[in-house]
Structures are given as structure tokens and as C-alpha cells.
Protein backbone atom coordinates (compact mmCIF):
# COMPACT_ATOMS: atom_id res chain seq x y z
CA UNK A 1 -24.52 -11.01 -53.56
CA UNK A 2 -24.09 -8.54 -50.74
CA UNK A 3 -21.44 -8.90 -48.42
CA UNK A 4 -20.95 -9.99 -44.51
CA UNK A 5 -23.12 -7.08 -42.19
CA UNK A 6 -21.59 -4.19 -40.31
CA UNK A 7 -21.91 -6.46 -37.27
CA UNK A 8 -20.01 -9.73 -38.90
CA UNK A 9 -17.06 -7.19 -39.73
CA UNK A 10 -17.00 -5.29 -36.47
CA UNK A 11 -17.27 -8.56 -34.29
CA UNK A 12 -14.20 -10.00 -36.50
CA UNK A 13 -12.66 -6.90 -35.66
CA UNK A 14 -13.09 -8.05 -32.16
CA UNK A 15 -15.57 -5.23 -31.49
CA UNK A 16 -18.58 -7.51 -30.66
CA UNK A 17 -21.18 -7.00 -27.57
CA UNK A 18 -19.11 -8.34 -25.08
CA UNK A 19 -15.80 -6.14 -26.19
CA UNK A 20 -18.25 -2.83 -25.94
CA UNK A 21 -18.74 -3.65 -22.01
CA UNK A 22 -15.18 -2.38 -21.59
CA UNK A 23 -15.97 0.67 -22.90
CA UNK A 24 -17.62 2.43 -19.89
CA UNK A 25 -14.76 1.23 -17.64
CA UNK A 26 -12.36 2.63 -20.10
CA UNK A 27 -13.68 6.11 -20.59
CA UNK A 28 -14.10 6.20 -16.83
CA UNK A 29 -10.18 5.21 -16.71
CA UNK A 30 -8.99 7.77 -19.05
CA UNK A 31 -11.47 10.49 -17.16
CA UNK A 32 -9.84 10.28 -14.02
CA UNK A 33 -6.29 8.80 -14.27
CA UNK A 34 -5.12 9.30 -17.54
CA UNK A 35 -6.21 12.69 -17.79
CA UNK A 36 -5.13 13.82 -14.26
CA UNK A 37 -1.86 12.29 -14.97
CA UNK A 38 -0.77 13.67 -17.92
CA UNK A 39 -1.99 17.19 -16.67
CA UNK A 40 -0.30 16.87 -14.19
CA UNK A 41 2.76 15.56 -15.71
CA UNK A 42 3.34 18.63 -18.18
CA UNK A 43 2.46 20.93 -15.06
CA UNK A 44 5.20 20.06 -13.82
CA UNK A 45 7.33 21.00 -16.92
CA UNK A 46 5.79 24.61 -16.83
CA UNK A 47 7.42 26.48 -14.07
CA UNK A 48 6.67 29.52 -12.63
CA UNK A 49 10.21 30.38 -13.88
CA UNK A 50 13.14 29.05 -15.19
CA UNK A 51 13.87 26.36 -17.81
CA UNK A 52 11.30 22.91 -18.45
CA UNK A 53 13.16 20.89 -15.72
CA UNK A 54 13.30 23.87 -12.92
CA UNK A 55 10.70 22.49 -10.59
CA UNK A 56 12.61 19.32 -10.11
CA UNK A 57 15.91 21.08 -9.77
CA UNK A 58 14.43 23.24 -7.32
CA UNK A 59 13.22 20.23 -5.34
CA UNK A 60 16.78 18.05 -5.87
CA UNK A 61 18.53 20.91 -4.90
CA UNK A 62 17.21 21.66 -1.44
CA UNK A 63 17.83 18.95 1.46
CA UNK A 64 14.70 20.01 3.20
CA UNK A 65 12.72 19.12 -0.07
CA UNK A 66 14.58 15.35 -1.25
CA UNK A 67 14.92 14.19 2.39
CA UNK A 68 11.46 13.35 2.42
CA UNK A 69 11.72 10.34 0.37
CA UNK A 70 13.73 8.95 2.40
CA UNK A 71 11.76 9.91 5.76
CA UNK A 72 8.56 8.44 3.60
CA UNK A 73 10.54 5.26 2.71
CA UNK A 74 11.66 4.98 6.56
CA UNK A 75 7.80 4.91 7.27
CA UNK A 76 6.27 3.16 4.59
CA UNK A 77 8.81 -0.27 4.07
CA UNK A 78 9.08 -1.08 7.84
CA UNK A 79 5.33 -0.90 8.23
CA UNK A 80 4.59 -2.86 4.84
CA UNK A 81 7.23 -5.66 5.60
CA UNK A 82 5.48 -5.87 9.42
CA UNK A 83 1.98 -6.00 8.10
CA UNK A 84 3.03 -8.93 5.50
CA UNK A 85 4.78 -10.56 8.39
CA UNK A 86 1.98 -10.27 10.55
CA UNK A 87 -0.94 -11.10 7.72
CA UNK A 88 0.74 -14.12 6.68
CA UNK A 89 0.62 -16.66 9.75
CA UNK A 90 -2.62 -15.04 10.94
CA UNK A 91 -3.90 -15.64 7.33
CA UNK A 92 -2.68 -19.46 7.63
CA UNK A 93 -4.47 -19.69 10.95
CA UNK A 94 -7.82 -18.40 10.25
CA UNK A 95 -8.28 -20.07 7.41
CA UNK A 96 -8.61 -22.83 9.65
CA UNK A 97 -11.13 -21.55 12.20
CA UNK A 98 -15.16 -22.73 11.96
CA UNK A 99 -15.53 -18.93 12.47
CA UNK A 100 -13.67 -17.56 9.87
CA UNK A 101 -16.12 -14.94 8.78
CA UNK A 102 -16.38 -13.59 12.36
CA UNK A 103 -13.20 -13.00 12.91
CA UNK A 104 -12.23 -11.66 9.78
CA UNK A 105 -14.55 -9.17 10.11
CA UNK A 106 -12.89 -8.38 13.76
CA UNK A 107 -9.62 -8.29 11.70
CA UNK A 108 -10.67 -5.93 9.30
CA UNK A 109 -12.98 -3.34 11.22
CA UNK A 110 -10.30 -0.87 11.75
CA UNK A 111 -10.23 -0.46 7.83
CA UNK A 112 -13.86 0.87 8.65
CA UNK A 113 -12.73 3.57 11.00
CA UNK A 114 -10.58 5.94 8.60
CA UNK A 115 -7.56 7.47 9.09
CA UNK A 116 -8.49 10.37 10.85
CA UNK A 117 -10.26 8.71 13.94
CA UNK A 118 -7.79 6.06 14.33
CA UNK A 119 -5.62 9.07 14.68
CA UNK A 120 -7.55 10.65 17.17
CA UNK A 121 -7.98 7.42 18.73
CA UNK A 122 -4.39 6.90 19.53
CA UNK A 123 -3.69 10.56 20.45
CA UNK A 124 -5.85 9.80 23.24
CA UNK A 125 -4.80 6.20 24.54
CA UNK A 126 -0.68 6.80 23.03
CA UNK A 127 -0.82 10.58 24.09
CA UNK A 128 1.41 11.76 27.51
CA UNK A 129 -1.70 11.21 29.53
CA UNK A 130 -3.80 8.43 27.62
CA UNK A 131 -4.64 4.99 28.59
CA UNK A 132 -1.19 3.56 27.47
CA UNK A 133 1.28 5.78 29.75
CA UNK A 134 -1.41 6.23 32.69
CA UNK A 135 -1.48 2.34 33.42
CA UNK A 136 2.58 1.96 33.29
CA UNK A 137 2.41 4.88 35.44
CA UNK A 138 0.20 2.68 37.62
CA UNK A 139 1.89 -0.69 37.65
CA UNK A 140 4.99 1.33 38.48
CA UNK A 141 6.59 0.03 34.88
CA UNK A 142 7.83 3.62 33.86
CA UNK A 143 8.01 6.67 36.37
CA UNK A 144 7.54 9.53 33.76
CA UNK A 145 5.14 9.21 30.99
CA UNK A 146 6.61 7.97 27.25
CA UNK A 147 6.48 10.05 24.28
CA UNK A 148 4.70 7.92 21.20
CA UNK A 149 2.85 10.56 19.71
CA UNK A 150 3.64 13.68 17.61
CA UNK A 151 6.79 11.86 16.30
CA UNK A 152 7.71 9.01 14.20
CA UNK A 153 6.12 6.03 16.49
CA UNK A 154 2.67 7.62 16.25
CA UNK A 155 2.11 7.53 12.55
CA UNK A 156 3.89 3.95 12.43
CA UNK A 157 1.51 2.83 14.57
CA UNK A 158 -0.96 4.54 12.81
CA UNK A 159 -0.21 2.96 9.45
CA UNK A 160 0.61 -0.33 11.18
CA UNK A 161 -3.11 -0.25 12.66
CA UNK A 162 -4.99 1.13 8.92
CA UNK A 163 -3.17 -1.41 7.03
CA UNK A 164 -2.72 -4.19 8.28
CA UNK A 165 -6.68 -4.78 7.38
CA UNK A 166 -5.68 -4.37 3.30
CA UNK A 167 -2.58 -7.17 3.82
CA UNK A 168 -4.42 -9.28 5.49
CA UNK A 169 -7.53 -9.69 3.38
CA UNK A 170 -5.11 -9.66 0.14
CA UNK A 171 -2.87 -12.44 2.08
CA UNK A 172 -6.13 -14.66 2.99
CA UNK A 173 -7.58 -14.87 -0.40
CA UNK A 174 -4.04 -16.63 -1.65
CA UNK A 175 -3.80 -18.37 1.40
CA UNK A 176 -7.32 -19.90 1.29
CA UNK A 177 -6.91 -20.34 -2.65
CA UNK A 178 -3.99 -23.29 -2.71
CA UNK A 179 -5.64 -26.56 -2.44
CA UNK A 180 -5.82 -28.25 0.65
CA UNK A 181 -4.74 -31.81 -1.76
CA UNK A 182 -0.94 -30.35 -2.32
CA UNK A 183 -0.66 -29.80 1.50
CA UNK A 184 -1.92 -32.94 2.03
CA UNK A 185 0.04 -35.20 -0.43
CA UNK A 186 3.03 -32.77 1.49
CA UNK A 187 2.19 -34.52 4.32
CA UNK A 188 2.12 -38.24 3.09
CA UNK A 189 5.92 -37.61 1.37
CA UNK A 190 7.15 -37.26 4.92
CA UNK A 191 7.25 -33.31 4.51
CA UNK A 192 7.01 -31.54 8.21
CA UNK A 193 4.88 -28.37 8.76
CA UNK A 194 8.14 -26.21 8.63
CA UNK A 195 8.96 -28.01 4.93
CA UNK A 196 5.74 -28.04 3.90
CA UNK A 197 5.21 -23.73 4.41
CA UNK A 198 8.95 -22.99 2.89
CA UNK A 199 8.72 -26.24 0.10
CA UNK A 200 5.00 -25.94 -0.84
CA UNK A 201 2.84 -22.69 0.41
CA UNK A 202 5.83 -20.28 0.43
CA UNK A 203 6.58 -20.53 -3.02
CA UNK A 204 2.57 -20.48 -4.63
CA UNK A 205 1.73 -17.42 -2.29
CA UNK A 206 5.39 -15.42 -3.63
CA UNK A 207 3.33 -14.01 -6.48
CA UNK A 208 0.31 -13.12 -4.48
CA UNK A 209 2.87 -11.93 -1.72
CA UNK A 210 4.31 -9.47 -3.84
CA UNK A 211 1.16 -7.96 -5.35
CA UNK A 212 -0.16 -7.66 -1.78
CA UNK A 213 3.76 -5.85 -0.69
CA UNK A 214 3.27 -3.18 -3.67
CA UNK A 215 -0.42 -2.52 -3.03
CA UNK A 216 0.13 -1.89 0.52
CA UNK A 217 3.46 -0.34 0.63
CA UNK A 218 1.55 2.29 -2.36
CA UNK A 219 -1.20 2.93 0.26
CA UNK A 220 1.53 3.87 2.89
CA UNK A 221 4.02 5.57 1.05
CA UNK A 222 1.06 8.14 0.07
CA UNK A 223 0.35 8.60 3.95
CA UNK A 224 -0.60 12.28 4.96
CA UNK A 225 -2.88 12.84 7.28
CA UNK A 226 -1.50 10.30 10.18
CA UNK A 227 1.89 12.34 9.73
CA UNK A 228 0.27 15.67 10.25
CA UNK A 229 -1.77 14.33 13.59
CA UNK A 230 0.35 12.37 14.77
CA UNK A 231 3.83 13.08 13.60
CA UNK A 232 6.08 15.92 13.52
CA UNK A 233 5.19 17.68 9.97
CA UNK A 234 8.22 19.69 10.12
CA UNK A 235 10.71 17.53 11.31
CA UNK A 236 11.21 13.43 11.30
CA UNK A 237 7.72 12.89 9.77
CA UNK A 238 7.60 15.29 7.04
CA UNK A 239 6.79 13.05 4.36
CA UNK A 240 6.76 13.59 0.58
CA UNK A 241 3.11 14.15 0.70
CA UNK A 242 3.28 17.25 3.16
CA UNK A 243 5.75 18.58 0.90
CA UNK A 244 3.86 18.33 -2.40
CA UNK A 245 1.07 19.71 -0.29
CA UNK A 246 2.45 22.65 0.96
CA UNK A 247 4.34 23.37 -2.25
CA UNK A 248 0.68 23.60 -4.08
CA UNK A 249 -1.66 25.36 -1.35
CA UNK A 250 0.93 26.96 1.33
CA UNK A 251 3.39 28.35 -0.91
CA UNK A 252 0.80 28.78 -4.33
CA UNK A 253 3.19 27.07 -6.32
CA UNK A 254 1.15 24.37 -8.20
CA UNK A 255 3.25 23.30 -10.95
CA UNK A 256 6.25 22.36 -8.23
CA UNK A 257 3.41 20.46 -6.21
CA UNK A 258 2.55 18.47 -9.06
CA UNK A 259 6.62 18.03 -9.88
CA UNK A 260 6.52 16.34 -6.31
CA UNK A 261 3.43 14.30 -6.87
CA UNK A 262 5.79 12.67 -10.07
CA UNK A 263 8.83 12.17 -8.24
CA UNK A 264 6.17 10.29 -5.72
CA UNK A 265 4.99 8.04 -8.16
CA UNK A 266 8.57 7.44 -9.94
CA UNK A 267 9.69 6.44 -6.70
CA UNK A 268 6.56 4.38 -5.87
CA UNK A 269 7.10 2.50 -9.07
CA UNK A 270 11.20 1.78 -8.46
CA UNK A 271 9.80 0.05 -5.31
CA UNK A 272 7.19 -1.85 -6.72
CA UNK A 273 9.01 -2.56 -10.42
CA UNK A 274 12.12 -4.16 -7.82
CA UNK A 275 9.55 -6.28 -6.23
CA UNK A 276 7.69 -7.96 -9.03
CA UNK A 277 10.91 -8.50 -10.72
CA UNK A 278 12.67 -9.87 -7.45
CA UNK A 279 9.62 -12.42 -7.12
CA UNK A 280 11.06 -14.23 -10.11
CA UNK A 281 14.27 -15.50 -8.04
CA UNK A 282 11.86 -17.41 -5.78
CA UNK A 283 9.30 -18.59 -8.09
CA UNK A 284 9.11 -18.95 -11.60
CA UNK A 285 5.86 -21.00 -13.28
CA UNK A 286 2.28 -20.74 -13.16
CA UNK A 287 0.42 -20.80 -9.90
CA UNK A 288 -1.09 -24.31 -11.38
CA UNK A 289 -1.49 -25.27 -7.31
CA UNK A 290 -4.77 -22.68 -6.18
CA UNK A 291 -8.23 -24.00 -6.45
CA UNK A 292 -9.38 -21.25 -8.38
């Protein structure tokens, strides 16, 4: 009597067809983030000199080096909280529109552009003598033109304008996936549209709300080439990412650039661990309300 095939024991393994269809996602995974990380990880603990932990002494040590996280954090928090802000009644309103696809698409086209020409985009129209100061100038509004370039209110509108695009398509998928019924049934308890966002939307959208914060505040905290054009890379804009950079190709030193790229990530994950685990004080069950 022969036993179950090679198949049988694999698939009660759970290594069946469908199970091997993860494999090519996998391997690319481990190819380029896995790998990359952990290289890059035990770069960092092989200094040019000095002991295991000297690159990140080195960087702790010197003002000029740990004063970027907070000029980073000044940048990327303000300008994820704003683009929430702003994705979230726009989100509510379009979802509403016979012409939702057309403006969505008007919504999202700056996502389309890339960094680098909305940069040089507002250099020209936010620049000393672009579009922006020359008709104040005009209307009489300001008599000498107003700095908002090559300093911090450049690259926040910069981020402001390349991601709002990523919150707000994030923002309208939850929005359009609660079901119309709950709002409705809202409606015939006697619940107002003010009660019925805070009482009924607000708390089904808090888990898609915070996914959407993370992902977005992740894609601004790594910002780099709006500060450089349009900031001040050596003063109120030099963010962590200009200093990882120049640490690696500028100063040759890649093992303190990659000790930099860490202390980015740790700090990207305090921000986004403190979020998912402050969602829970607003909403705690299963999202049992979206159509989906």
C-alpha cells in the first residue's frame, strides 16, 4: 500500500499551487529590502574608526548632525496633518459628484509631475520675481516682493502640493467604502450631519485615517530634493536626508551615511508605531460598516 504523493504531503504542509504564487513576491522582497537593510544595518556598525557604536555617537554628538530630525519633523508632521485635513472633507465631497472620475484625476495630476518640476515650477511663480509676488506688487497688496522660496515655506509648499495627491486617493477609497445604509439609518435616528461625521464616519475611517497619516508622513519625512531646490540645505531646511547624503558622497564616509539612514527609519517608525497604537483610543472593533 503506498503512501499519500509528494503533492498530498506538501499541500498539507500548506505548500500547495496557490502558496507557491507568493514565492516570486517574496524573493523579490528579500532582494531589495531585506537585503539592503540588513547591509546596511551592520554598515553602520563598521566604522571607519572607533568602537561598533562610533558612527552614531559621532552623529548624537554634534548639534549640526541630530538637529535635523527635528528640522525634518518640523516639515514633515505639519504638512501630513494639513494634507489629512484637507483630503478628508474634499474626499467626503467628491464622492458625491456625477463627475467623480474627472475630478479626481484633476486632484491627483500633480502626483504626475515629480518632485523636481513642481520645484521648478514654484521657483518660478513663488520666486522674488514670479507670478505670486509680481501681481501683489500690482494690486498694491505688498510694496517689496516676499521671500517664499529658498527657505522653509518653499519646500512646505512643495510637499504640501506632491502629497496631498497620495492622502487624498488613500482618504477616498475609505471614504467611498462605508455604506451609504449606516449614513442613512444615521439620518432616520434624528442624527444631524455634524453627529453623523463625528458619531458614524469619523470613527470607521480612524483606521484607514491612520494608515493614510503613516504612509504619507513616511513619504515626507524622506523629502530631499524639494529641500535642496527650494530650501536652505545648510540652514532651516537641512533635513536628515541631506545629512545622510552628504555624510556618504560629500564627505566619503559610507558607513556613517548608512548610520543616518537607521536613525531615519527608527525615527520614522516611533512616529508611525505612536499612531497605529493611538488609533485604538478612538476606535476599537472591526470596520464591519464598509461595503467591501
Amino acid at each position: 500500500m503506498t503512501g499519500p504523493s509528494l503533492r498530498t504531503r506538501l499541500a498539507a504542509r500548506g505548500l500547495d499551487g496557490t502558496t507557491m504564487l507568493v514565492l516570486p513576491g517574496l524573493v523579490f522582497m528579500l532582494a531589495l529590502f531585506v537585503y539592503p537593510f540588513l547591509y546596511g544595518v551592520v554598515d553602520s556598525l563598521v566604522p571607519k574608526e572607533g568602537e561598533w557604536y562610533s558612527n552614531y555617537a559621532k552623529f548624537f554628538s554634534d548639534p549640526f548632525q541630530y538637529n535635523t530630525i527635528a528640522a525634518t519633523l518640523w516639515l514633515a508632521l505639519p504638512v501630513t496633518i494639513i494634507n489629512l485635513a484637507l483630503a478628508v472633507p474634499i474626499a467626503f465631497r467628491v464622492r458625491l459628484m456625477r463627475r467623480q472620475r474627472l475630478l479626481t484625476t484633476i486632484l491627483v495630476l500633480p502626483i504626475t509631475l515629480g518632485t523636481v518640476f513642481v520645484a521648478d515650477g514654484l521657483l518660478t511663480f513663488l520666486g522674488p520675481r514670479g507670478w505670486f509676488n509680481h501681481t501683489l506688487l500690482l494690486l498694491g497688496i505688498l510694496e517689496s516682493p516676499v521671500k517664499l522660496t529658498n527657505n522653509y515655506w518653499g519646500v512646505f509648499a512643495s510637499l504640501l502640493i506632491t502629497g496631498f495627491p497620495f492622502a487624498f486617493l488613500l482618504t477616498l477609497s475609505y471614504v467611498t467604502g462605508i455604506d451609504p445604509a449606516i449614513e442613512q439609518a444615521a439620518a432616520t435616528l434624528g442624527a444631524g450631519p455634524r453627529q453623523r461625521f463625528f458619531r458614524v464616519f469619523l470613527p470607521l475611517l480612524v483606521p484607514g485615517l491612520a494608515v493614510t497619516f503613516c504612509l504619507a508622513f513616511v513619504q515626507a519625512f524622506a523629502v530631499f530634493p524639494s529641500a535642496v531646490l527650494l530650501g536652505a540645505p545648510a540652514g532651516a531646511t537641512r533635513v536628515i536626508s541631506i545629512a545622510a547624503y552628504q555624510a556618504a558622497f560629500e564627505q566619503y564616509d559610507h558607513s556613517l551615511g548608512s548610520a543616518i539612514a537607521i536613525v531615519m527609519g527608527l525615527v520614522e517608525l516611533v512616529v508611525v508605531l505612536a499612531v497605529l497604537g493611538a488609533r485604538s483610543f478612538f476606535y476599537r472593533g472591526p470596520a464591519g460598516g464598509t461595503k467591501g
